[in-house]
C-alpha atoms as a PDB file:
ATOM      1  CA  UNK A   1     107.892  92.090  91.634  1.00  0.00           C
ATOM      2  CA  UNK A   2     107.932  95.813  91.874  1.00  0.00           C
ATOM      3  CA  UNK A   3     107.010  96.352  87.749  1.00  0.00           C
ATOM      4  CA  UNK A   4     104.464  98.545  86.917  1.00  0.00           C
ATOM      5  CA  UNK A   5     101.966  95.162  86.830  1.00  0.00           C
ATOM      6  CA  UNK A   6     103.979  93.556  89.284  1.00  0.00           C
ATOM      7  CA  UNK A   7     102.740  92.639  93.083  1.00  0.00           C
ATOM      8  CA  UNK A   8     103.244  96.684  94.533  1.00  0.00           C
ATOM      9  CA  UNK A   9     100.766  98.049  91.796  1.00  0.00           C
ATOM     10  CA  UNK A  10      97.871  98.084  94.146  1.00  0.00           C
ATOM     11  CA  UNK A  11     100.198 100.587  96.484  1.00  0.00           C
ATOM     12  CA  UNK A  12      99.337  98.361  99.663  1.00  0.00           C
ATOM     13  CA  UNK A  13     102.356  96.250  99.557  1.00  0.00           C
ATOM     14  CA  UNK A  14     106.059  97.445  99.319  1.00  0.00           C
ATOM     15  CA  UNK A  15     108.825  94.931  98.233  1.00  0.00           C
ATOM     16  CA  UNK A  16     112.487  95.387  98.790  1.00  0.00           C
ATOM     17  CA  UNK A  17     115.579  93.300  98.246  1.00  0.00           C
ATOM     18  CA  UNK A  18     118.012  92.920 101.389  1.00  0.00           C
ATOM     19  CA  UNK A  19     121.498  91.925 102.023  1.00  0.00           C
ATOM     20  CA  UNK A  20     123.271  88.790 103.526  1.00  0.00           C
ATOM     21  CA  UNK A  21     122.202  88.876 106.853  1.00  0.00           C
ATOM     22  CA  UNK A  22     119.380  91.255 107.012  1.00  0.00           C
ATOM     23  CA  UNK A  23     115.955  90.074 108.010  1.00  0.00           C
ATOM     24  CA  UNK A  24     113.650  89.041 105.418  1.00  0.00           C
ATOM     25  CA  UNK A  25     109.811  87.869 105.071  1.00  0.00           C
ATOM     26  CA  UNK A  26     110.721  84.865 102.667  1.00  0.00           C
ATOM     27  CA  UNK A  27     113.714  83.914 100.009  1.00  0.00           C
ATOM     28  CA  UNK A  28     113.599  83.343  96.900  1.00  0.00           C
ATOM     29  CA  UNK A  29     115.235  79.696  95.325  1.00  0.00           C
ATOM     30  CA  UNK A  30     116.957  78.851  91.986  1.00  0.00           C
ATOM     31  CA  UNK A  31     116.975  75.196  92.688  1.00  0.00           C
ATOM     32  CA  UNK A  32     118.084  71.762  90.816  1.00  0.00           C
ATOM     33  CA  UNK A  33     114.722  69.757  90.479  1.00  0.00           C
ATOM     34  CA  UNK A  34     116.137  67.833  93.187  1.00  0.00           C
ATOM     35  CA  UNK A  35     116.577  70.266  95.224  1.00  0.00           C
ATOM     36  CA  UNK A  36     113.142  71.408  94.851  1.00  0.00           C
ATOM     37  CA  UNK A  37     111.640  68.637  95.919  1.00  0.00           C
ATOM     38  CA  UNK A  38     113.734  68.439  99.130  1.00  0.00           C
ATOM     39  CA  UNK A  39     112.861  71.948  99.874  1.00  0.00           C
ATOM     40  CA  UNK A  40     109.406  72.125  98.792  1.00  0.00           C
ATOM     41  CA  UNK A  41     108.406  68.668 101.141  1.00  0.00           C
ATOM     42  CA  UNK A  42     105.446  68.251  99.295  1.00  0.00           C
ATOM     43  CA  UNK A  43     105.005  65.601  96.725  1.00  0.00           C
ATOM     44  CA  UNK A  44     108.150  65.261  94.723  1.00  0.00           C
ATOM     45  CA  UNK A  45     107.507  65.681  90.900  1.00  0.00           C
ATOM     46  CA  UNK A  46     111.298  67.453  89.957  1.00  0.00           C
ATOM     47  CA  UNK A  47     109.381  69.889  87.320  1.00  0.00           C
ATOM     48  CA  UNK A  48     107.180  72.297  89.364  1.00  0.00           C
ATOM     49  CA  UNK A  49     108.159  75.696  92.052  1.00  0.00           C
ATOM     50  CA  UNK A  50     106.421  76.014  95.025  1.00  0.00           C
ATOM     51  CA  UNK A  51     106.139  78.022  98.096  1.00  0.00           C
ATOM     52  CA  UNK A  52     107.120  75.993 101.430  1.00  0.00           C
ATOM     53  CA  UNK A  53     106.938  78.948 104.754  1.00  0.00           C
ATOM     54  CA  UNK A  54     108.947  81.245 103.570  1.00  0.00           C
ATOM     55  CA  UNK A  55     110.894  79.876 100.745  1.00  0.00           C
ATOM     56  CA  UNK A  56     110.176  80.975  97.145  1.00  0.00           C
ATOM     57  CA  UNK A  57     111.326  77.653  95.089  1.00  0.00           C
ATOM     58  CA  UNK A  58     111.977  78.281  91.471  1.00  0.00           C
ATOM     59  CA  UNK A  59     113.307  74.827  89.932  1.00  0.00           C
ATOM     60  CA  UNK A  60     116.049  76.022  87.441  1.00  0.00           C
ATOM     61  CA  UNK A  61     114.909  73.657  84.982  1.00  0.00           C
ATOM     62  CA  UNK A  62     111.823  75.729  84.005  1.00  0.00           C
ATOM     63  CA  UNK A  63     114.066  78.859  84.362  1.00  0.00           C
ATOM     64  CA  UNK A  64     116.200  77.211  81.701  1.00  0.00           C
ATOM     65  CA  UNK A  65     113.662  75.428  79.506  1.00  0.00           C
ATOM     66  CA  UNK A  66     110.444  77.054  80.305  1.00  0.00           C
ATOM     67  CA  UNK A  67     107.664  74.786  79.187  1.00  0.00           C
ATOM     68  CA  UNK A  68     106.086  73.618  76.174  1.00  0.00           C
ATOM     69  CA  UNK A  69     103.159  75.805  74.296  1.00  0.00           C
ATOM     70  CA  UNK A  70     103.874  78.530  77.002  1.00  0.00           C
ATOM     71  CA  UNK A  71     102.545  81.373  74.122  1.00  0.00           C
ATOM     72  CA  UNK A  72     105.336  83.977  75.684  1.00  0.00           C
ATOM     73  CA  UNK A  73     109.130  83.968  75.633  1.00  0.00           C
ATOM     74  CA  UNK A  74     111.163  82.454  77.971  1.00  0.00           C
ATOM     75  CA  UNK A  75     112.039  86.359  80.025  1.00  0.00           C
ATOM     76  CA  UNK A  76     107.640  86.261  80.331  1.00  0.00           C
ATOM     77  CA  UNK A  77     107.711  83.042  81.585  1.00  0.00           C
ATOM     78  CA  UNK A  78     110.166  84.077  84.054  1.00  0.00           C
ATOM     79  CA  UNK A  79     108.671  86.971  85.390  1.00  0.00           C
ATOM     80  CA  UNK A  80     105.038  84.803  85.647  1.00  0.00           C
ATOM     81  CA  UNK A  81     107.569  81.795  87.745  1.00  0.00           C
ATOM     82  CA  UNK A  82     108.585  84.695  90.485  1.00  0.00           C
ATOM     83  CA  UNK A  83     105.417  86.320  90.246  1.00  0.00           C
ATOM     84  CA  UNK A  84     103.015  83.288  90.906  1.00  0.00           C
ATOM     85  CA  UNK A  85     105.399  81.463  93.551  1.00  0.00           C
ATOM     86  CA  UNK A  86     105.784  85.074  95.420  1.00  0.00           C
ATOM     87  CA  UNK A  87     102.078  85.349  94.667  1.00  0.00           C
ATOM     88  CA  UNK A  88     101.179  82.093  96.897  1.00  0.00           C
ATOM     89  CA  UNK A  89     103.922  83.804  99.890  1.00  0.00           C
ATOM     90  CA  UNK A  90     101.629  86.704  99.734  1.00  0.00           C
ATOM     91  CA  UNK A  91      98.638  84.612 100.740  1.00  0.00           C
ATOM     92  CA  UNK A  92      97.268  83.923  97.183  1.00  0.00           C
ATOM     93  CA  UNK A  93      95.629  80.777  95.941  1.00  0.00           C
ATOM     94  CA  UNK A  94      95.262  79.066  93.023  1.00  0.00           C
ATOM     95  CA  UNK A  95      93.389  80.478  90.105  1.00  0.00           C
ATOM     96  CA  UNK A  96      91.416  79.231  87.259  1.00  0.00           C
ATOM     97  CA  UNK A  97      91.334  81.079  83.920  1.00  0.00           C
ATOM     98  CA  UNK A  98      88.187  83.826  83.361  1.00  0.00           C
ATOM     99  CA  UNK A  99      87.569  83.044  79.605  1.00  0.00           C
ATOM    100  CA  UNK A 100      88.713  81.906  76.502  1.00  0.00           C
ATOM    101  CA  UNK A 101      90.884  84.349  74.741  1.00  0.00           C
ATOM    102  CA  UNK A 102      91.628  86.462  78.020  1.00  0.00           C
ATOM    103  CA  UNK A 103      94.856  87.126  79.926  1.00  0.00           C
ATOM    104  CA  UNK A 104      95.237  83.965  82.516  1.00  0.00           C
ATOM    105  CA  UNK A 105      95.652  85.434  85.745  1.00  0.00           C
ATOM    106  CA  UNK A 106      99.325  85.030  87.236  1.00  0.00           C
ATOM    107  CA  UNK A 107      97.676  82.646  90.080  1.00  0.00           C
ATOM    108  CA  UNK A 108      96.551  80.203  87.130  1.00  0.00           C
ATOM    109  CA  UNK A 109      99.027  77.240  86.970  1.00  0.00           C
ATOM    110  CA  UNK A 110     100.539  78.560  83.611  1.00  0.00           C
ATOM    111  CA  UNK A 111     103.190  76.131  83.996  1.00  0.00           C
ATOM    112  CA  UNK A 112     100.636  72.959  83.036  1.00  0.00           C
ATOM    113  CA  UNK A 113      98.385  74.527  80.826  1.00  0.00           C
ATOM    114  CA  UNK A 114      96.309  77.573  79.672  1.00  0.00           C
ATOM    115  CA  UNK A 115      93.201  76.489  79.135  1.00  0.00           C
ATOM    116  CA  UNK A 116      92.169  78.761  76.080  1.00  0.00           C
ATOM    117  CA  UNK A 117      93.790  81.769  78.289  1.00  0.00           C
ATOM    118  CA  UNK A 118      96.996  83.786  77.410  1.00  0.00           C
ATOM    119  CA  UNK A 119     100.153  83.775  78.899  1.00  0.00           C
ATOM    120  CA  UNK A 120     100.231  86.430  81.722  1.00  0.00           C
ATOM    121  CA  UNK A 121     102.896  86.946  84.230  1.00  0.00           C
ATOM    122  CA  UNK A 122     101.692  89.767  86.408  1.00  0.00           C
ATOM    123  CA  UNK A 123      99.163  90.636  89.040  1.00  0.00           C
ATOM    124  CA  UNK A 124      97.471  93.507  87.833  1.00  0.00           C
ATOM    125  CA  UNK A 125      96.501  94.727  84.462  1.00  0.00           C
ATOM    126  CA  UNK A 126      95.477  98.325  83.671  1.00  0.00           C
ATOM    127  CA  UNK A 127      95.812  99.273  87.275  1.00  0.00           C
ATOM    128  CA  UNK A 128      93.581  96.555  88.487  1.00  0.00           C
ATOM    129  CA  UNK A 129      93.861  92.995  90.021  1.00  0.00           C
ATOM    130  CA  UNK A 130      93.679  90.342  87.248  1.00  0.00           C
ATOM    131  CA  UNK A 131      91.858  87.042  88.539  1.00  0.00           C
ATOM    132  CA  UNK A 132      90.010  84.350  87.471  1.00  0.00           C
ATOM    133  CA  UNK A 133      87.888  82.236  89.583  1.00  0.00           C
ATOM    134  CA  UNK A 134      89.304  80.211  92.740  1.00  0.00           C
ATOM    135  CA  UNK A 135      90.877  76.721  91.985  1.00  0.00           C
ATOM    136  CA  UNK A 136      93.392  74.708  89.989  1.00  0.00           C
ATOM    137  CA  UNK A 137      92.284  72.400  86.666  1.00  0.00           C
ATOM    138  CA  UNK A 138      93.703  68.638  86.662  1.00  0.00           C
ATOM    139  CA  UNK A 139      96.249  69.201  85.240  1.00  0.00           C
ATOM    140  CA  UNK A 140      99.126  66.217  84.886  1.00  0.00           C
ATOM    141  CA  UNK A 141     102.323  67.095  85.847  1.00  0.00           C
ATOM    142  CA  UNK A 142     104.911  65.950  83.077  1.00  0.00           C
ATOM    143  CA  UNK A 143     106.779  62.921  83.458  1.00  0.00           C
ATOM    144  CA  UNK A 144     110.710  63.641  84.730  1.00  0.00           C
ATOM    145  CA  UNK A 145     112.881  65.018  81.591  1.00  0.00           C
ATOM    146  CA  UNK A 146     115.492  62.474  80.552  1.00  0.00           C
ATOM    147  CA  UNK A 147     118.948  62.574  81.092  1.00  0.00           C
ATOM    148  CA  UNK A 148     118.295  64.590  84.327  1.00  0.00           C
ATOM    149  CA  UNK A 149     119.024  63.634  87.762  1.00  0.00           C
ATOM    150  CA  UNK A 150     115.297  63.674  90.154  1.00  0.00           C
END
């Protein structure tokens, strides 16, 4: 979040880490797909994140697996999970991807599909916002994985 490309590159937002107990503008969730959809309250599909208020919900699986024809290793997709889900807490929406052959922007749903982008996982690119235009594509969301509990 605080990377060079990361949310606090446009020097208008600072981001800090606080302790049990300390007040904080929203937490961030490694949860079971399960658990994500309990805590996310929207419709339950066990293989995206979200953002619900101020929860951050990362669903482990992807942390673990990642997804298929990502283009990046599984550390990149990582860093584009927090960024994107802490991107929508920040008042982002969705984005759709600016060209063929370009960086998608972080707000793109990477997770279903690129859509002749290229896997990106942060905010801004040579000191500047990267977006794309407003909206999602129709993306299907994957069926549940076998041999894991929904």
């Amino acid at each position: 979040l605080t990377a060079p490309r990361g949310w606090t590159a446009g020097g208008r937002l600072t981001l800090r880490r606080v302790g049990p107990g300390q007040p904080a503008d929203f937490t961030i969730y490694l949860a079971t797909p399960g658990t994500r959809d309990e805590l996310c309250q929207d419709v339950p599909d066990g293989y995206t994140s979200c953002r619900n208020g101020d929860r951050v919900v990362l669903n482990v699986a992807r942390w673990v697996k990642g997804v298929p024809r990502y283009g990046a290793n599984l550390a990149t997709y990582r860093e584009y999970m927090v960024n994107h889900e802490v991107g929508h807490r920040l008042g982002h929406g969705h984005e759709r991807c600016p060209g063929r052959g370009r960086p998608a922007p972080v707000m793109q749903q990477q997770t279903l599909g690129l859509h002749g982008c290229r896997a990106n996982p942060y905010p801004y690119l040579d000191g500047e916002r990267h977006t794309g235009p407003s909206g999602a594509f129709d993306d299907p969301i994957p069926p549940r994985e076998r041999g894991r509990p929904g």
